[in-house]
PDB file of N, CA and C in Angstrom:
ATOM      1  N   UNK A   1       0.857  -1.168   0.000  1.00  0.00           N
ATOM      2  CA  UNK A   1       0.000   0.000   0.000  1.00  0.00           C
ATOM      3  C   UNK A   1       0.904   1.232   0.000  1.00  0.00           C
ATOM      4  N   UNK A   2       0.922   2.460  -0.993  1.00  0.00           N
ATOM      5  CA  UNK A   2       1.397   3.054  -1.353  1.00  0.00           C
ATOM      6  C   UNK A   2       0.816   4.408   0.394  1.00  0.00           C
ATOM      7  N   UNK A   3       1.867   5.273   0.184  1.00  0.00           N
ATOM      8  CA  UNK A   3       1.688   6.034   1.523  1.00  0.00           C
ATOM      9  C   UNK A   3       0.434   7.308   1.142  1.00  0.00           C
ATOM     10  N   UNK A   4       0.086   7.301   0.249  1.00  0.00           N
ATOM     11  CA  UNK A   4      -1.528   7.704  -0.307  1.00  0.00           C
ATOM     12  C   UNK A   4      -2.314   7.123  -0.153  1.00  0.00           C
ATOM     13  N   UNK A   5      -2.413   5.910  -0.277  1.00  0.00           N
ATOM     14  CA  UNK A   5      -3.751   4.815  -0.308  1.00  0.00           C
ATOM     15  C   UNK A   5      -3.446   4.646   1.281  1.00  0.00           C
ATOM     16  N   UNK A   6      -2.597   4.846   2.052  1.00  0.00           N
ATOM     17  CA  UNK A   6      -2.833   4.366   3.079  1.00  0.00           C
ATOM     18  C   UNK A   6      -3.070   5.986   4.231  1.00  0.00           C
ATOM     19  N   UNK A   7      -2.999   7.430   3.422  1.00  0.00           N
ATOM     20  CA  UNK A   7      -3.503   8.198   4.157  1.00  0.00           C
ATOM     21  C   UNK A   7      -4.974   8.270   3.705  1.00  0.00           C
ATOM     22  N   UNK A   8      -5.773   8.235   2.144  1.00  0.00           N
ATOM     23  CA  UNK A   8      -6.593   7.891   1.974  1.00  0.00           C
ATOM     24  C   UNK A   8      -7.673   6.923   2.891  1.00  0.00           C
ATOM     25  N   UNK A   9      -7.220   5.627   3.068  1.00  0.00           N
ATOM     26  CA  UNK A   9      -7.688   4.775   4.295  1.00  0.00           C
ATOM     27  C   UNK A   9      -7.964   5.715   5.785  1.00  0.00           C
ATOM     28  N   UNK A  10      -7.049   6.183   6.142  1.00  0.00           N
ATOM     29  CA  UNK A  10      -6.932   6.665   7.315  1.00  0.00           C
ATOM     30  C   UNK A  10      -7.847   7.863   7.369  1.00  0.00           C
ATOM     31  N   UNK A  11      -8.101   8.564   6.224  1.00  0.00           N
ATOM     32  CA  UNK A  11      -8.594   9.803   6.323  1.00  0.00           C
ATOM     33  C   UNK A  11     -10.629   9.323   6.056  1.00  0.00           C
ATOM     34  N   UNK A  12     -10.655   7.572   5.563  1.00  0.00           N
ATOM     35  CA  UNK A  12     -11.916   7.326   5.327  1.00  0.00           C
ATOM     36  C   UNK A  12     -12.261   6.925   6.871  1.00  0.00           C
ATOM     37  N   UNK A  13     -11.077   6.430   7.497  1.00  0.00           N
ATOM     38  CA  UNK A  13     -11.631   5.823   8.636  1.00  0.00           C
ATOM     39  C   UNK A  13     -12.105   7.127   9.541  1.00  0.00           C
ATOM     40  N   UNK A  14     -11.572   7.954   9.522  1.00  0.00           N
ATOM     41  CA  UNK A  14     -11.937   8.852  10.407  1.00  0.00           C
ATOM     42  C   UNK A  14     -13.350   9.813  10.485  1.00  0.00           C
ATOM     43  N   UNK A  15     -13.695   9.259   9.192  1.00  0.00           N
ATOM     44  CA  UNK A  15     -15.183   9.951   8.884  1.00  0.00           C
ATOM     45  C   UNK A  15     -16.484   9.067   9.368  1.00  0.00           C
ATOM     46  N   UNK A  16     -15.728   8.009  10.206  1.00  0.00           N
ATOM     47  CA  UNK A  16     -16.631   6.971  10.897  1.00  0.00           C
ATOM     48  C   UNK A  16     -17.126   7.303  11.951  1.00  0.00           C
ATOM     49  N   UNK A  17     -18.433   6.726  12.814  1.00  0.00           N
ATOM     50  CA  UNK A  17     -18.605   7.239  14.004  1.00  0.00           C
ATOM     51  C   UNK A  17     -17.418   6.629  14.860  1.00  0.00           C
ATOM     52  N   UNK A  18     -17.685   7.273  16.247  1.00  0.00           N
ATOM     53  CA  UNK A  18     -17.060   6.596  17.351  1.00  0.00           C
ATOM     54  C   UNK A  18     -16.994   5.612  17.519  1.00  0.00           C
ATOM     55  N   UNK A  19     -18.353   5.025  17.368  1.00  0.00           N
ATOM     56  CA  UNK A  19     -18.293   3.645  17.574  1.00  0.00           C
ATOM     57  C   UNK A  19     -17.917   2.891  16.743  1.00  0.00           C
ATOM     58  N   UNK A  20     -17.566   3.139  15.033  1.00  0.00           N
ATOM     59  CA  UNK A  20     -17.471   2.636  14.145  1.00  0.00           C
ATOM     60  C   UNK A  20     -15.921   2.206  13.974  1.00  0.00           C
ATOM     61  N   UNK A  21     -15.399   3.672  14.553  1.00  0.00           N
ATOM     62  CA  UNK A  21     -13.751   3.891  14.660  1.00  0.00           C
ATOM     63  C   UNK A  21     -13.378   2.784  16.009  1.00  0.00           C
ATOM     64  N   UNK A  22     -14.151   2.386  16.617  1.00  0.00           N
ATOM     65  CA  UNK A  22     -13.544   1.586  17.876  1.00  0.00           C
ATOM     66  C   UNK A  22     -13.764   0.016  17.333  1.00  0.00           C
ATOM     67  N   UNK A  23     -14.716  -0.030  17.060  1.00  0.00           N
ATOM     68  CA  UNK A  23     -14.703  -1.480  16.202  1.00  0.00           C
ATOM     69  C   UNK A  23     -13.811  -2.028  15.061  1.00  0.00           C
ATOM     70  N   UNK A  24     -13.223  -0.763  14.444  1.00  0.00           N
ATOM     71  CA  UNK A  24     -11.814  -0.861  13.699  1.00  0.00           C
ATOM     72  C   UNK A  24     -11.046  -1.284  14.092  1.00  0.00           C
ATOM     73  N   UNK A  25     -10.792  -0.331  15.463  1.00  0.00           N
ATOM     74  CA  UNK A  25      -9.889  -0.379  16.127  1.00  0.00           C
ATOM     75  C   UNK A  25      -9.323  -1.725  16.774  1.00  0.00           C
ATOM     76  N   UNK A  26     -10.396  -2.178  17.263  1.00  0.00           N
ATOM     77  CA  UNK A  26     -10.463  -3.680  18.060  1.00  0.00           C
ATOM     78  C   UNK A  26      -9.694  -4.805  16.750  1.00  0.00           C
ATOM     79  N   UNK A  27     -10.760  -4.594  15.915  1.00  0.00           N
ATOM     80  CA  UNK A  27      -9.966  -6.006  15.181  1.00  0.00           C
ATOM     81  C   UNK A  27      -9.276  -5.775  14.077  1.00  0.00           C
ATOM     82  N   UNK A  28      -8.497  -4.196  13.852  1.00  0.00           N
ATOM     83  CA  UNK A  28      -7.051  -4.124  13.688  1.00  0.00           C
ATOM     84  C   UNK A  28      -6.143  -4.632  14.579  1.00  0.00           C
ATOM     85  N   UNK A  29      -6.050  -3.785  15.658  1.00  0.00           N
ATOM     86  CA  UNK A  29      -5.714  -4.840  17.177  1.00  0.00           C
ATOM     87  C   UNK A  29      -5.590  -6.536  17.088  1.00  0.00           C
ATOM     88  N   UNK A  30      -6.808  -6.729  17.106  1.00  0.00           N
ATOM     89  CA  UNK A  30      -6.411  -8.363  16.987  1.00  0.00           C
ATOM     90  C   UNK A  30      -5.826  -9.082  16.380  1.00  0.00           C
ATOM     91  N   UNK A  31      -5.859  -8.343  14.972  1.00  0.00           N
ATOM     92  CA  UNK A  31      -4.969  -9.530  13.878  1.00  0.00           C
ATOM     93  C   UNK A  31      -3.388  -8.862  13.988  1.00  0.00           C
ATOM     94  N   UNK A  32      -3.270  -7.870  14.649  1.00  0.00           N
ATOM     95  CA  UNK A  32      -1.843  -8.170  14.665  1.00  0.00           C
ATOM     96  C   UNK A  32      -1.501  -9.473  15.522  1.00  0.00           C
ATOM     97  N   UNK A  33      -1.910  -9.945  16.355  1.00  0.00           N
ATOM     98  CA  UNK A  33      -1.882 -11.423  17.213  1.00  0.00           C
ATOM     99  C   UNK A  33      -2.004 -12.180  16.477  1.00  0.00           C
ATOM    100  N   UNK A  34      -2.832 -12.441  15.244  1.00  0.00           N
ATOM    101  CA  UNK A  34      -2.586 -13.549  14.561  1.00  0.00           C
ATOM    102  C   UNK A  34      -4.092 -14.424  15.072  1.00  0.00           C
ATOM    103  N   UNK A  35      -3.745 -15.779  14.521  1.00  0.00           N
ATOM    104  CA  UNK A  35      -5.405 -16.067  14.980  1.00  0.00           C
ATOM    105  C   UNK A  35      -5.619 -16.563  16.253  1.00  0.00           C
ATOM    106  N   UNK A  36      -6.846 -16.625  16.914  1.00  0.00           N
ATOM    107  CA  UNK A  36      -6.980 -16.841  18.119  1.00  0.00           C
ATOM    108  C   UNK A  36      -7.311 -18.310  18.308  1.00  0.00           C
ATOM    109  N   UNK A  37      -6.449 -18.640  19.247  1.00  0.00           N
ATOM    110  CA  UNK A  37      -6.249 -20.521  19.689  1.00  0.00           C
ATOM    111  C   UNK A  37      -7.157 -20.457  20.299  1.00  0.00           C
ATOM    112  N   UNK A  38      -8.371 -21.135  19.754  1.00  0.00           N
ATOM    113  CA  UNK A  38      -9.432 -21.646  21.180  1.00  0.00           C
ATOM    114  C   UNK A  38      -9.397 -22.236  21.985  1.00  0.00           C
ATOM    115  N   UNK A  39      -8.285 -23.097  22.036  1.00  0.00           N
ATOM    116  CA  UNK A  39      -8.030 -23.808  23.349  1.00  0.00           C
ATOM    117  C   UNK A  39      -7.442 -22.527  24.782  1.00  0.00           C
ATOM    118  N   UNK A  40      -6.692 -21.452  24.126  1.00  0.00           N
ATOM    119  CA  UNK A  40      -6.405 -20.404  25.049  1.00  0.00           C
ATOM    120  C   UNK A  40      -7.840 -19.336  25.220  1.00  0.00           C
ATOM    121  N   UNK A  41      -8.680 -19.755  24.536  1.00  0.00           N
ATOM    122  CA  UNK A  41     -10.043 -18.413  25.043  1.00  0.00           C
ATOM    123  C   UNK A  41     -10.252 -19.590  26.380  1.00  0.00           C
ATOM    124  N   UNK A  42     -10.961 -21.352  25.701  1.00  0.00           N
ATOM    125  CA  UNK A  42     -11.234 -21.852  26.674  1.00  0.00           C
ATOM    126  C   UNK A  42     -10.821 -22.366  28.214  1.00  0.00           C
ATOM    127  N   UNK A  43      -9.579 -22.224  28.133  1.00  0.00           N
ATOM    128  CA  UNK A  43      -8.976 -22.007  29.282  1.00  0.00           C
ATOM    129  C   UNK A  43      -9.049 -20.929  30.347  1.00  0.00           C
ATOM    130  N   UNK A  44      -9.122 -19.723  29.423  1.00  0.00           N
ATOM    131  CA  UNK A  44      -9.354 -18.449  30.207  1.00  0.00           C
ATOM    132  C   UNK A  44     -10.474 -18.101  30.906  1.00  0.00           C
ATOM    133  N   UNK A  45     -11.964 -18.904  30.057  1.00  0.00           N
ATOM    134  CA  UNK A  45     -12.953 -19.047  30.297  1.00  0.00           C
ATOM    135  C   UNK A  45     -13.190 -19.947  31.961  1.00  0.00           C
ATOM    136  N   UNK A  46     -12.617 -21.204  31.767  1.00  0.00           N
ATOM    137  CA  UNK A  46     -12.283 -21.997  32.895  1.00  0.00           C
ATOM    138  C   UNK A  46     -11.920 -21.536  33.942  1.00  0.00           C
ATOM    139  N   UNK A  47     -10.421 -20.367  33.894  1.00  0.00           N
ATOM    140  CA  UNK A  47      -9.807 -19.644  35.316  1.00  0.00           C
ATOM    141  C   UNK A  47     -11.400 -18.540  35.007  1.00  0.00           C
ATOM    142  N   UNK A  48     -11.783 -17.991  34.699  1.00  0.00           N
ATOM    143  CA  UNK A  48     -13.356 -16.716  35.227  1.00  0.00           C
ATOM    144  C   UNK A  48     -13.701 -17.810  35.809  1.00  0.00           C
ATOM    145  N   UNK A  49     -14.248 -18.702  35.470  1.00  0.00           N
ATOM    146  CA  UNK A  49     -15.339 -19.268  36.227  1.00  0.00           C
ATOM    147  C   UNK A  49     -14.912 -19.869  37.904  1.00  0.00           C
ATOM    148  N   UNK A  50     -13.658 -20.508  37.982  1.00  0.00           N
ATOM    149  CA  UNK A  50     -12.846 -21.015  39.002  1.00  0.00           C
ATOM    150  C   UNK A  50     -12.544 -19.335  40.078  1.00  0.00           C
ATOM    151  N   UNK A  51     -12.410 -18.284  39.125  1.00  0.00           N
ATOM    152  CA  UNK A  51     -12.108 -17.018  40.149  1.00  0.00           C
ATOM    153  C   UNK A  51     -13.475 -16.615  40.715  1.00  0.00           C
ATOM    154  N   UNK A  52     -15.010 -16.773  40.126  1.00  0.00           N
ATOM    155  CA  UNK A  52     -15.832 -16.452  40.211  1.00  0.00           C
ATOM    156  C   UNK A  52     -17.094 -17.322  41.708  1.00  0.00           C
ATOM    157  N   UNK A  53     -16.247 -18.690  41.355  1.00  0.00           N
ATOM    158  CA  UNK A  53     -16.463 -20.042  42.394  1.00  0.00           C
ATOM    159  C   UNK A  53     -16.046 -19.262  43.333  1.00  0.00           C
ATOM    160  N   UNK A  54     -14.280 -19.142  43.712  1.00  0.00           N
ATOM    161  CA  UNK A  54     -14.032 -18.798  45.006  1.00  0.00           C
ATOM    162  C   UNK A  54     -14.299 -17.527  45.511  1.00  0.00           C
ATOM    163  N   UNK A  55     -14.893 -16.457  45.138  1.00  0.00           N
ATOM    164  CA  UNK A  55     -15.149 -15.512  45.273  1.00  0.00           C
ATOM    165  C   UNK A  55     -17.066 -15.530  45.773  1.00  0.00           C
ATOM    166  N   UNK A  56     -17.486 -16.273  45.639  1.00  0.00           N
ATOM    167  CA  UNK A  56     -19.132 -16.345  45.497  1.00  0.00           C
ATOM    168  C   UNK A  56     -18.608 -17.535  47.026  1.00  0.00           C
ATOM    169  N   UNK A  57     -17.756 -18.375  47.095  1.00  0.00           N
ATOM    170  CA  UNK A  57     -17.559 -19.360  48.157  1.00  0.00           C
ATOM    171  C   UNK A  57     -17.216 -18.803  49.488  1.00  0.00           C
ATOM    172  N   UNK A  58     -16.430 -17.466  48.664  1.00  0.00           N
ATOM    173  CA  UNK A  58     -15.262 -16.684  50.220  1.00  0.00           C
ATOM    174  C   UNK A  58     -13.910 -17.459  50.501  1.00  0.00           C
ATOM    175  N   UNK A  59     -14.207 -17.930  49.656  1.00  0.00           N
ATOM    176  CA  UNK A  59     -12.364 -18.524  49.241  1.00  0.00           C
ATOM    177  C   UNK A  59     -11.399 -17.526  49.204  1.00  0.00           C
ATOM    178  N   UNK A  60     -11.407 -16.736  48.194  1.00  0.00           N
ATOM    179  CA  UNK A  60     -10.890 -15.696  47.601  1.00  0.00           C
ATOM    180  C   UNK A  60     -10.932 -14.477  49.048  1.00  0.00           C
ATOM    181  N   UNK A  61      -9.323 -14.090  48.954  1.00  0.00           N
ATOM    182  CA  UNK A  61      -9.388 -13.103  49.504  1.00  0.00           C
ATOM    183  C   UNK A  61      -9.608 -11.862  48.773  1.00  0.00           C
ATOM    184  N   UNK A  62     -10.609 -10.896  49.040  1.00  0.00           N
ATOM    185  CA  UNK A  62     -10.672  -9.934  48.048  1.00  0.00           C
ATOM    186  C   UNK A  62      -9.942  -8.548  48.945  1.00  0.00           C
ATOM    187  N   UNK A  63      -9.154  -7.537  47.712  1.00  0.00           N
ATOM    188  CA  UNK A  63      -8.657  -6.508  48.655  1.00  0.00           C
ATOM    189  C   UNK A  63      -9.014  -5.138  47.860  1.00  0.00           C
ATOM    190  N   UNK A  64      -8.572  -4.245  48.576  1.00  0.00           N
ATOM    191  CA  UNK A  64      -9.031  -2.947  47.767  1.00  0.00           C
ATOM    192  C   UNK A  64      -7.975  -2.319  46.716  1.00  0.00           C
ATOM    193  N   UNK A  65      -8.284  -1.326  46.132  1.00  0.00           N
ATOM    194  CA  UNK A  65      -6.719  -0.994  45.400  1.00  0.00           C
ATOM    195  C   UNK A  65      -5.603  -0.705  46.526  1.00  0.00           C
ATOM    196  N   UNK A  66      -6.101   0.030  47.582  1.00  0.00           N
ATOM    197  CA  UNK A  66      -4.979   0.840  48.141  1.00  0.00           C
ATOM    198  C   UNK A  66      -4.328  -0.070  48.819  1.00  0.00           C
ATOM    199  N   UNK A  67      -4.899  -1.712  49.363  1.00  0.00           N
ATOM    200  CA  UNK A  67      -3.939  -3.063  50.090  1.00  0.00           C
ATOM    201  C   UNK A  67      -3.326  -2.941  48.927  1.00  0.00           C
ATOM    202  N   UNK A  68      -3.597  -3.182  47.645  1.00  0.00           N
ATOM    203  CA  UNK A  68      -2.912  -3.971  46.526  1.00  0.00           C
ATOM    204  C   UNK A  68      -1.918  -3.364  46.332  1.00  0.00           C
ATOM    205  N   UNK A  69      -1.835  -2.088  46.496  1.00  0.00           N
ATOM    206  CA  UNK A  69      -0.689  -0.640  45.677  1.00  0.00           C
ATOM    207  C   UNK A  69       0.594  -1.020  46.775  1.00  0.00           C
ATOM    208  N   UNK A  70      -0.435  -1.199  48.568  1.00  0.00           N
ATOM    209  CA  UNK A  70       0.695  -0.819  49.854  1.00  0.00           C
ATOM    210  C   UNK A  70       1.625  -1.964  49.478  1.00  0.00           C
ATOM    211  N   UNK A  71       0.983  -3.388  49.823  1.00  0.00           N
ATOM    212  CA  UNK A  71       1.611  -4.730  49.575  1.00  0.00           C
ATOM    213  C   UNK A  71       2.489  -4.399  48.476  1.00  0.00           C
ATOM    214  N   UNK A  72       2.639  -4.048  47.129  1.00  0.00           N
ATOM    215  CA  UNK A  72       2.914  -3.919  46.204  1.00  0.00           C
ATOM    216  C   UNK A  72       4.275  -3.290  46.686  1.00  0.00           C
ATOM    217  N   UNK A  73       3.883  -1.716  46.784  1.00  0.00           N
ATOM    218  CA  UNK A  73       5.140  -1.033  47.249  1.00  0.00           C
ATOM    219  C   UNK A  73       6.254  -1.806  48.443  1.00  0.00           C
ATOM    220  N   UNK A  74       6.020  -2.479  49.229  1.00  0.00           N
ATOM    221  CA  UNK A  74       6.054  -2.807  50.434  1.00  0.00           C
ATOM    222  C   UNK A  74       7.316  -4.440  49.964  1.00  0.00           C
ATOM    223  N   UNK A  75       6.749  -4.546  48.809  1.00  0.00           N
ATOM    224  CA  UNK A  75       7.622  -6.001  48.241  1.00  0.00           C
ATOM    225  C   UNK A  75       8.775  -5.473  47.570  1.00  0.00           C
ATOM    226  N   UNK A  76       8.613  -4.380  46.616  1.00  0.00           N
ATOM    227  CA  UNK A  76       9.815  -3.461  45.855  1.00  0.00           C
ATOM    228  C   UNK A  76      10.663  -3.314  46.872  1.00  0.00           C
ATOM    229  N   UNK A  77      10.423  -2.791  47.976  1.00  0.00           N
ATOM    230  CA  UNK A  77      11.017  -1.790  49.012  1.00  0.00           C
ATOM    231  C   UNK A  77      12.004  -2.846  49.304  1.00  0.00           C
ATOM    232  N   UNK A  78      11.651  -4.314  49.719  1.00  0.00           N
ATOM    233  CA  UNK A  78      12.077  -5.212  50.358  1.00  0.00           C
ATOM    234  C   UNK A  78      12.080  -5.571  51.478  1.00  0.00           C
TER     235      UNK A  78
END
């Protein structure tokens, strides 16, 4: 694609709505990744549901941002 046809493109995309330009956006995004392994969506699917179990059980410890940030800082520090 010549660097005209590809400001051309750019200058059509932009005459899109918001929402039109974000849906571009997304699955430009994606195919730079290449195609998606369903065995890695379904897995991911598996850990939601397993985080969602212990959390609905009280398994899961849940914390706020500001534990997460202190702990956080608190491990750097050493």
């Amino acid at each position: 694609m010549t660097a005209l046809e590809l400001k051309t493109l750019r200058n059509a995309a932009m005459t899109l709505s918001e929402q039109e330009r974000a849906a571009l956006a997304k699955d430009l995004v994606a195919s730079l990744d290449g195609p998606e392994d369903e065995g890695v969506a379904e897995a991911w699917d598996r850990e939601i549901r397993r985080r969602i179990q212990q959390i609905d059980s009280g398994e899961a410890e849940l914390l706020d941002a500001k534990e997460v940030l202190s702990r956080a800082k608190d491990r750097i520090r050493g």
